[in-house]
PDB file of N, CA and C in Angstrom:
ATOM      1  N   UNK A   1     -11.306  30.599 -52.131  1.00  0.00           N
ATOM      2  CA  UNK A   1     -11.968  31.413 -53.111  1.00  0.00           C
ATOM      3  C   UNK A   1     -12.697  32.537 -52.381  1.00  0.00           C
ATOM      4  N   UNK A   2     -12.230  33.984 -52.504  1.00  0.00           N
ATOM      5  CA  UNK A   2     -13.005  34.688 -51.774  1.00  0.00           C
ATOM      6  C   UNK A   2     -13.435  35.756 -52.883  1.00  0.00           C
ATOM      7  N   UNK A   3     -15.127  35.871 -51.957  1.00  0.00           N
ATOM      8  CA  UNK A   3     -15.902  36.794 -53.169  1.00  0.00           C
ATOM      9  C   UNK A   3     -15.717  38.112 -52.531  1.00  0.00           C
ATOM     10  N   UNK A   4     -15.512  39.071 -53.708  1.00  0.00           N
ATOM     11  CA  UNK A   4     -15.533  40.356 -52.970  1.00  0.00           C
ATOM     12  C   UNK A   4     -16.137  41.096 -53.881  1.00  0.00           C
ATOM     13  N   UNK A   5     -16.985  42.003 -53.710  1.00  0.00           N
ATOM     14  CA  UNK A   5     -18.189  42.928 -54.521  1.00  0.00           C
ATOM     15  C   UNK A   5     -18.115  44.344 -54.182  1.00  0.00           C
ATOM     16  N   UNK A   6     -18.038  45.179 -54.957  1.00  0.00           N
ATOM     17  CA  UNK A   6     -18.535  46.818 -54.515  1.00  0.00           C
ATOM     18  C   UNK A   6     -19.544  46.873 -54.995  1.00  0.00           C
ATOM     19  N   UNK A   7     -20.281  48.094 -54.291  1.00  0.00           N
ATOM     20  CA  UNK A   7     -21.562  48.578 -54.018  1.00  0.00           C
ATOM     21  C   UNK A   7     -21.828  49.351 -55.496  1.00  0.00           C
ATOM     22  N   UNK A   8     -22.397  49.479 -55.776  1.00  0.00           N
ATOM     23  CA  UNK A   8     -23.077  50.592 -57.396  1.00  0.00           C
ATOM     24  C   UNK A   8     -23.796  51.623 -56.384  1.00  0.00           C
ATOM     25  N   UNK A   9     -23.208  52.976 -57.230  1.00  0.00           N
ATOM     26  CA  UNK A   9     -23.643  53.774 -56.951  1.00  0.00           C
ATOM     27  C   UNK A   9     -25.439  54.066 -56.342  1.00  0.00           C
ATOM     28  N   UNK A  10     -26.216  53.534 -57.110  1.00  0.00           N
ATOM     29  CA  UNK A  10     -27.768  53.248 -56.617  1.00  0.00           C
ATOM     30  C   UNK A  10     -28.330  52.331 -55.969  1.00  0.00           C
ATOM     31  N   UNK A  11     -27.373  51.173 -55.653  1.00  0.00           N
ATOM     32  CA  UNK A  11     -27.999  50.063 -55.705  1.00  0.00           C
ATOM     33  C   UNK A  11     -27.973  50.284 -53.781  1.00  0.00           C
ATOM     34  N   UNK A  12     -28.554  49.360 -53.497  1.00  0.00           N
ATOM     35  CA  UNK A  12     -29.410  49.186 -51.778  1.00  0.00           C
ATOM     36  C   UNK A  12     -28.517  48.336 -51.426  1.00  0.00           C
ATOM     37  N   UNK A  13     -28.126  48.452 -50.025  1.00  0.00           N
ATOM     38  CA  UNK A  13     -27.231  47.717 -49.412  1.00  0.00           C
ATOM     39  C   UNK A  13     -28.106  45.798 -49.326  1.00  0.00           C
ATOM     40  N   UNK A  14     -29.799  45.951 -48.859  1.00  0.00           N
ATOM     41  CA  UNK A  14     -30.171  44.532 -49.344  1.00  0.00           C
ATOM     42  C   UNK A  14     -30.253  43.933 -50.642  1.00  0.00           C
ATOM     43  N   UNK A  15     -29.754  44.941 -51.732  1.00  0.00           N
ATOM     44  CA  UNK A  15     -29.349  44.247 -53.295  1.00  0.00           C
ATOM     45  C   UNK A  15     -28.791  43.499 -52.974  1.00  0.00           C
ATOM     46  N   UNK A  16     -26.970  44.496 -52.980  1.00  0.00           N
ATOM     47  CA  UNK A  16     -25.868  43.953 -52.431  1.00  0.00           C
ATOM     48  C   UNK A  16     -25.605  42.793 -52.095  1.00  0.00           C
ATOM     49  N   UNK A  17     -26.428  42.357 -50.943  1.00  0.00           N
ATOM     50  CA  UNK A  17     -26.758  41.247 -50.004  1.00  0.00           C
ATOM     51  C   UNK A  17     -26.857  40.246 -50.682  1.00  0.00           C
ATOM     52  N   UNK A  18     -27.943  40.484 -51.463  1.00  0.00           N
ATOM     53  CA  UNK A  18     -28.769  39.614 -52.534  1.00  0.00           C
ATOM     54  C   UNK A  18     -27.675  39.143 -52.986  1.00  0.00           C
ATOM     55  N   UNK A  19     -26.969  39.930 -53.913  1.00  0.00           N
ATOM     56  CA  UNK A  19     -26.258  39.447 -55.236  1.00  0.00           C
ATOM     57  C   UNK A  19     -24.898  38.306 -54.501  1.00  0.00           C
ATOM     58  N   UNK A  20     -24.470  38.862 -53.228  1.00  0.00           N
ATOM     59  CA  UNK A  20     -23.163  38.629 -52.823  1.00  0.00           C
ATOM     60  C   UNK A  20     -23.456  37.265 -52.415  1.00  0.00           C
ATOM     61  N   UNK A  21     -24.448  36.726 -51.450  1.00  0.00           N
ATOM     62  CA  UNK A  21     -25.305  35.756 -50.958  1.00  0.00           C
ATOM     63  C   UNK A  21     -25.879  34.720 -52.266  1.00  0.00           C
ATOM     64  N   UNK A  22     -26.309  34.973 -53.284  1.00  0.00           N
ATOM     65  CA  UNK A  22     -26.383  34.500 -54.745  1.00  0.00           C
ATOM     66  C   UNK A  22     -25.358  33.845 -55.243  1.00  0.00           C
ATOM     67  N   UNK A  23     -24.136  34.681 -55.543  1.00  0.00           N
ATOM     68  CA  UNK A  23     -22.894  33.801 -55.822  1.00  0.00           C
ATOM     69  C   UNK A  23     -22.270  33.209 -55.079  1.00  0.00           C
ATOM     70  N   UNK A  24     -22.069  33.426 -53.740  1.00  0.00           N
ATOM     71  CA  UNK A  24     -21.537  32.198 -52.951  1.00  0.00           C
ATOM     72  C   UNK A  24     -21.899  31.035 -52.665  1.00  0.00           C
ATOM     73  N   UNK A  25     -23.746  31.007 -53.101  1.00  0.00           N
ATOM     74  CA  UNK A  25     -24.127  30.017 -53.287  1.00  0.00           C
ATOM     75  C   UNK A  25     -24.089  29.378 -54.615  1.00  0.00           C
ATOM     76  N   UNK A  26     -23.740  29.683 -55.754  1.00  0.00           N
ATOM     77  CA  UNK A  26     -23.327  29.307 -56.679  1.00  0.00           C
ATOM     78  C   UNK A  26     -22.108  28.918 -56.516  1.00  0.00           C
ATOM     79  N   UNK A  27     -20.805  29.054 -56.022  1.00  0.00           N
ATOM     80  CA  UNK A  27     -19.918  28.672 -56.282  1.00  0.00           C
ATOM     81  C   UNK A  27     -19.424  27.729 -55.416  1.00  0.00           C
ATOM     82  N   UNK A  28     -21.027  27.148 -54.589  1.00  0.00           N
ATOM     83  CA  UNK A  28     -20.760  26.020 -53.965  1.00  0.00           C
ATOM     84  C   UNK A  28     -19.587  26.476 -52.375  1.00  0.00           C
ATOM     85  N   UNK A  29     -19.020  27.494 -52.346  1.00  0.00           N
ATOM     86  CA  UNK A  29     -18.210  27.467 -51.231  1.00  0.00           C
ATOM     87  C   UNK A  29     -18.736  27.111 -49.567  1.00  0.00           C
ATOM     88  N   UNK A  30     -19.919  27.513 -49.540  1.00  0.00           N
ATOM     89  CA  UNK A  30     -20.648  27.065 -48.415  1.00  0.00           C
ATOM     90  C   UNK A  30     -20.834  25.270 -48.070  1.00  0.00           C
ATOM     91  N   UNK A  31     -21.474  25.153 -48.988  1.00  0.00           N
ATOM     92  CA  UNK A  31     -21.370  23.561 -48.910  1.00  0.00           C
ATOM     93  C   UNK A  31     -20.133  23.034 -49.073  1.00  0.00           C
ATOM     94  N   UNK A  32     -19.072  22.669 -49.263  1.00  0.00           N
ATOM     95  CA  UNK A  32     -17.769  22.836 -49.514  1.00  0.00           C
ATOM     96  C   UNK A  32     -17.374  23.096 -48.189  1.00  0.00           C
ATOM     97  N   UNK A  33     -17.627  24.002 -47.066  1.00  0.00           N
ATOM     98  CA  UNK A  33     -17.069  24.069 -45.882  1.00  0.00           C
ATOM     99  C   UNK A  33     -17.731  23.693 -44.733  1.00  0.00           C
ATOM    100  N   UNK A  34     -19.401  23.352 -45.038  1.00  0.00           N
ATOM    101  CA  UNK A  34     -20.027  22.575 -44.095  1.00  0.00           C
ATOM    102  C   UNK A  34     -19.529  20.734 -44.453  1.00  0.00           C
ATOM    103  N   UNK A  35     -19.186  20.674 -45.407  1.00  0.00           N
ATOM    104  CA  UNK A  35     -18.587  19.146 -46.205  1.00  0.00           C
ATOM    105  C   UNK A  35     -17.330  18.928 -45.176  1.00  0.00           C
ATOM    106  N   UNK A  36     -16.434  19.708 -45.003  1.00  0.00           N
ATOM    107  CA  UNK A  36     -15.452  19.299 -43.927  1.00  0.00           C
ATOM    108  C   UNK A  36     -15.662  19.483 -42.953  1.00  0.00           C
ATOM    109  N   UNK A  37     -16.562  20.144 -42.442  1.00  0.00           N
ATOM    110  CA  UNK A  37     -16.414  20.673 -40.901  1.00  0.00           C
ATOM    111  C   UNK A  37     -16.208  19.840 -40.099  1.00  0.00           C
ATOM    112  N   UNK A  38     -16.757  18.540 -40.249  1.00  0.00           N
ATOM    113  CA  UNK A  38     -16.725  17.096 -39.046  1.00  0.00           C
ATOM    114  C   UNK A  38     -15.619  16.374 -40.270  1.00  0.00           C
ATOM    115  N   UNK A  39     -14.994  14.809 -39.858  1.00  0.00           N
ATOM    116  CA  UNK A  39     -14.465  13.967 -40.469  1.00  0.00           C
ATOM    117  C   UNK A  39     -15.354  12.923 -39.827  1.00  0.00           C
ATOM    118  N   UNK A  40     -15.750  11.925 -40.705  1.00  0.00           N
ATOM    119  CA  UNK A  40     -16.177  10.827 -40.651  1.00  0.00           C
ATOM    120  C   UNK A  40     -15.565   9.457 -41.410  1.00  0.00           C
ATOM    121  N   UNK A  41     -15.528   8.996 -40.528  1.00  0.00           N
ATOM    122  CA  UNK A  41     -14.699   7.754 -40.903  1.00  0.00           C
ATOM    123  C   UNK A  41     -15.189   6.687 -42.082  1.00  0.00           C
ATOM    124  N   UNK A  42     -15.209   6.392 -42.965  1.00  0.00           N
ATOM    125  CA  UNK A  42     -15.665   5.727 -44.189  1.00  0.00           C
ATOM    126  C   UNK A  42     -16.356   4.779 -43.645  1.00  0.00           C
ATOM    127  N   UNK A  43     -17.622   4.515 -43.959  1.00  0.00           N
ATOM    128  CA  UNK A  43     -17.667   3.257 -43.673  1.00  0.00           C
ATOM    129  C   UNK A  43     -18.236   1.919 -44.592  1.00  0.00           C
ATOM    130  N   UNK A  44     -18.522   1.234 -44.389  1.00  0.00           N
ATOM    131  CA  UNK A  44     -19.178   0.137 -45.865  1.00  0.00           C
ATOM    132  C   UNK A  44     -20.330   0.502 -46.217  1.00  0.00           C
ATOM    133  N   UNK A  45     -20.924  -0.602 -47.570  1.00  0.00           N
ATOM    134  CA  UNK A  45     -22.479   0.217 -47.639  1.00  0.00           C
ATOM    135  C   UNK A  45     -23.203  -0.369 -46.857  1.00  0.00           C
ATOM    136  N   UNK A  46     -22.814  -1.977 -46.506  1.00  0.00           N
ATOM    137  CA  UNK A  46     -23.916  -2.543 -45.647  1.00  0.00           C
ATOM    138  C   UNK A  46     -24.115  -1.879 -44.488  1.00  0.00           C
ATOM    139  N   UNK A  47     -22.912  -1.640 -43.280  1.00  0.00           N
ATOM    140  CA  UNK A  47     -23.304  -0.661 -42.479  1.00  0.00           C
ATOM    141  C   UNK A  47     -24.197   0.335 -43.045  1.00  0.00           C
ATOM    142  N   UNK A  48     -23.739   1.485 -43.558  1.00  0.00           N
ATOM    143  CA  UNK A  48     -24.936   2.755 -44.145  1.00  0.00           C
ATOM    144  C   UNK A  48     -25.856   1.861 -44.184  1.00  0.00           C
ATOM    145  N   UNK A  49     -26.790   1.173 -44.862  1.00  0.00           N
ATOM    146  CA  UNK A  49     -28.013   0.285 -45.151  1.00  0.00           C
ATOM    147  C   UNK A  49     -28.672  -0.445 -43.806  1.00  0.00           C
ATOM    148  N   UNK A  50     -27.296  -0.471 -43.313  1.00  0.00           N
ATOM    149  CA  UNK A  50     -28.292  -1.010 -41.571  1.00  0.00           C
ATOM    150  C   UNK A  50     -28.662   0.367 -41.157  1.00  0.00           C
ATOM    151  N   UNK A  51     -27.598   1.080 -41.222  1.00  0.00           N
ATOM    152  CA  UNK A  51     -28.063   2.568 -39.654  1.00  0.00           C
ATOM    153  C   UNK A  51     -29.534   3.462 -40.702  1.00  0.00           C
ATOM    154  N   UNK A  52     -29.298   3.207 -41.878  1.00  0.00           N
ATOM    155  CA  UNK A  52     -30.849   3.764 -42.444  1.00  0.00           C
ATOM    156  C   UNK A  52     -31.798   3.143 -42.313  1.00  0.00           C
ATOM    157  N   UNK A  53     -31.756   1.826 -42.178  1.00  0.00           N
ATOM    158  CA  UNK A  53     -33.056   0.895 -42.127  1.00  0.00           C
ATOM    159  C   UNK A  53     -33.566   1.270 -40.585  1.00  0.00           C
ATOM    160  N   UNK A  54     -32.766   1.275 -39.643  1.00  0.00           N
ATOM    161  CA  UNK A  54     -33.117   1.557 -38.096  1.00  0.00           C
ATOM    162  C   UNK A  54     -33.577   3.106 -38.022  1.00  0.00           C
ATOM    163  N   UNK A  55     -32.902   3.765 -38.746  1.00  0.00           N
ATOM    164  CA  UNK A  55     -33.418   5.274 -38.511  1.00  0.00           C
ATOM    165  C   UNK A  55     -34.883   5.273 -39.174  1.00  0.00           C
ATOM    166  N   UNK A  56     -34.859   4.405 -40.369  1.00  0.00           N
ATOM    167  CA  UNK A  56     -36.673   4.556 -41.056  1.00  0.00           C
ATOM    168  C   UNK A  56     -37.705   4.317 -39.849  1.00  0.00           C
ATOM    169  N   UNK A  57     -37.151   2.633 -39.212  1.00  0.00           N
ATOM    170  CA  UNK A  57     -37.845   2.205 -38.458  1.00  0.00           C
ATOM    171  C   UNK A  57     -38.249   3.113 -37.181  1.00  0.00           C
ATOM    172  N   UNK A  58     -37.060   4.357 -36.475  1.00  0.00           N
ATOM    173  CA  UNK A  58     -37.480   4.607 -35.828  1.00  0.00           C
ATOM    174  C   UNK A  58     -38.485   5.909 -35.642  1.00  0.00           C
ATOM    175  N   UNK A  59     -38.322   6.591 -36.737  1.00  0.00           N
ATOM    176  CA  UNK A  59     -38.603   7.549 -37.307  1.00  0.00           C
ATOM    177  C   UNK A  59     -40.385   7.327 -37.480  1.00  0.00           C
ATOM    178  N   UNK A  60     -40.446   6.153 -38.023  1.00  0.00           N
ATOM    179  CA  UNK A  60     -41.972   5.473 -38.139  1.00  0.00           C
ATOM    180  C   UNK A  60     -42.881   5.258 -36.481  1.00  0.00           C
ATOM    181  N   UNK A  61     -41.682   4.863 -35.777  1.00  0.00           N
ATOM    182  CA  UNK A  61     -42.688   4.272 -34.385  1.00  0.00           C
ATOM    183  C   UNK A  61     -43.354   5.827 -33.953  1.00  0.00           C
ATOM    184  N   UNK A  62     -42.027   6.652 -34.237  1.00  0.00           N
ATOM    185  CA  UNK A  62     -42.335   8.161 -33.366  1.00  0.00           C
ATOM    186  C   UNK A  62     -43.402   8.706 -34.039  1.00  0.00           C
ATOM    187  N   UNK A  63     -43.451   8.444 -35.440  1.00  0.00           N
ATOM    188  CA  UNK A  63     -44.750   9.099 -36.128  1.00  0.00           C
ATOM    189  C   UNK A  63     -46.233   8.328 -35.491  1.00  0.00           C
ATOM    190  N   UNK A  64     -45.790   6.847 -35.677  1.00  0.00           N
ATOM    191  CA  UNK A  64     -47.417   6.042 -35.062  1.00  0.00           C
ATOM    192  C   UNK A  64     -47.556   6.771 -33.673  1.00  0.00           C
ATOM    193  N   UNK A  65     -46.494   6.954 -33.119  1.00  0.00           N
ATOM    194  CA  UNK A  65     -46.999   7.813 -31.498  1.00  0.00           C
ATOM    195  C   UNK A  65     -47.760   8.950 -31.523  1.00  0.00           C
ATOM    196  N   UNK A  66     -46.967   9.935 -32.412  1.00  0.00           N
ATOM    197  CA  UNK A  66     -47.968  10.712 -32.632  1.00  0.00           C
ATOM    198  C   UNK A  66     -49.144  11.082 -32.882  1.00  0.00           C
ATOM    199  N   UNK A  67     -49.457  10.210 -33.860  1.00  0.00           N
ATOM    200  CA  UNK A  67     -50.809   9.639 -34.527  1.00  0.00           C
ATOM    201  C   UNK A  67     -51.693   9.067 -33.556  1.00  0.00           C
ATOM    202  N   UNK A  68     -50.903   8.303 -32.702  1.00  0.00           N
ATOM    203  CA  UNK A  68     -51.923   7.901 -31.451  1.00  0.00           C
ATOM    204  C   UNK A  68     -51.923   9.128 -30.182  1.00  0.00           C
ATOM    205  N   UNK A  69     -51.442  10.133 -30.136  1.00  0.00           N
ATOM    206  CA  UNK A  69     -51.060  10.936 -29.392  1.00  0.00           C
ATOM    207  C   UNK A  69     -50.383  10.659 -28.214  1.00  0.00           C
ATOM    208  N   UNK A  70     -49.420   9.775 -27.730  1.00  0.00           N
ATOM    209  CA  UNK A  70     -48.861   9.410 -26.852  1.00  0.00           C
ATOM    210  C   UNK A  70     -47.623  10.347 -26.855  1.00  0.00           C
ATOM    211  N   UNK A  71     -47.136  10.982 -27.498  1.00  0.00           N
ATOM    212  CA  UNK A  71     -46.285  11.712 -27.548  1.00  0.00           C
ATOM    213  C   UNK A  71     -46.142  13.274 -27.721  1.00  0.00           C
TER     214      UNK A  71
END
């Protein structure tokens, strides 16, 4: 899907910008091509539910570090 726009006679090249940058984010094409960029292999939910529970956990120690300023 490619967007293509001409300029209006008055309008500012950072309109332009605006408007062109506006609909491509509307039409979702950006996300849509950061969505494939990698392949990831499917995996179950229990996996997902472990690797989030460890990321909360670790995510938490690094904050208590902070909080204690060790880090």
């Amino acid at each position: 899907m490619i967007q293509t726009y001409r300029k209006d006679t008055k309008e500012s090249l950072e309109n332009m910008l605006r408007r062109f940058n506006r609909k491509v984010q509307q039409s979702g094409v950006i996300l849509e091509a950061k969505q494939t960029q990698y392949f990831s292999k499917p995996i179950s939910k229990i996996e997902r539910r472990r690797k989030a529970i460890i990321r909360r956990e670790r995510k938490a120690i690094k904050m208590q570090k902070i909080k204690l300023g060790q880090q």
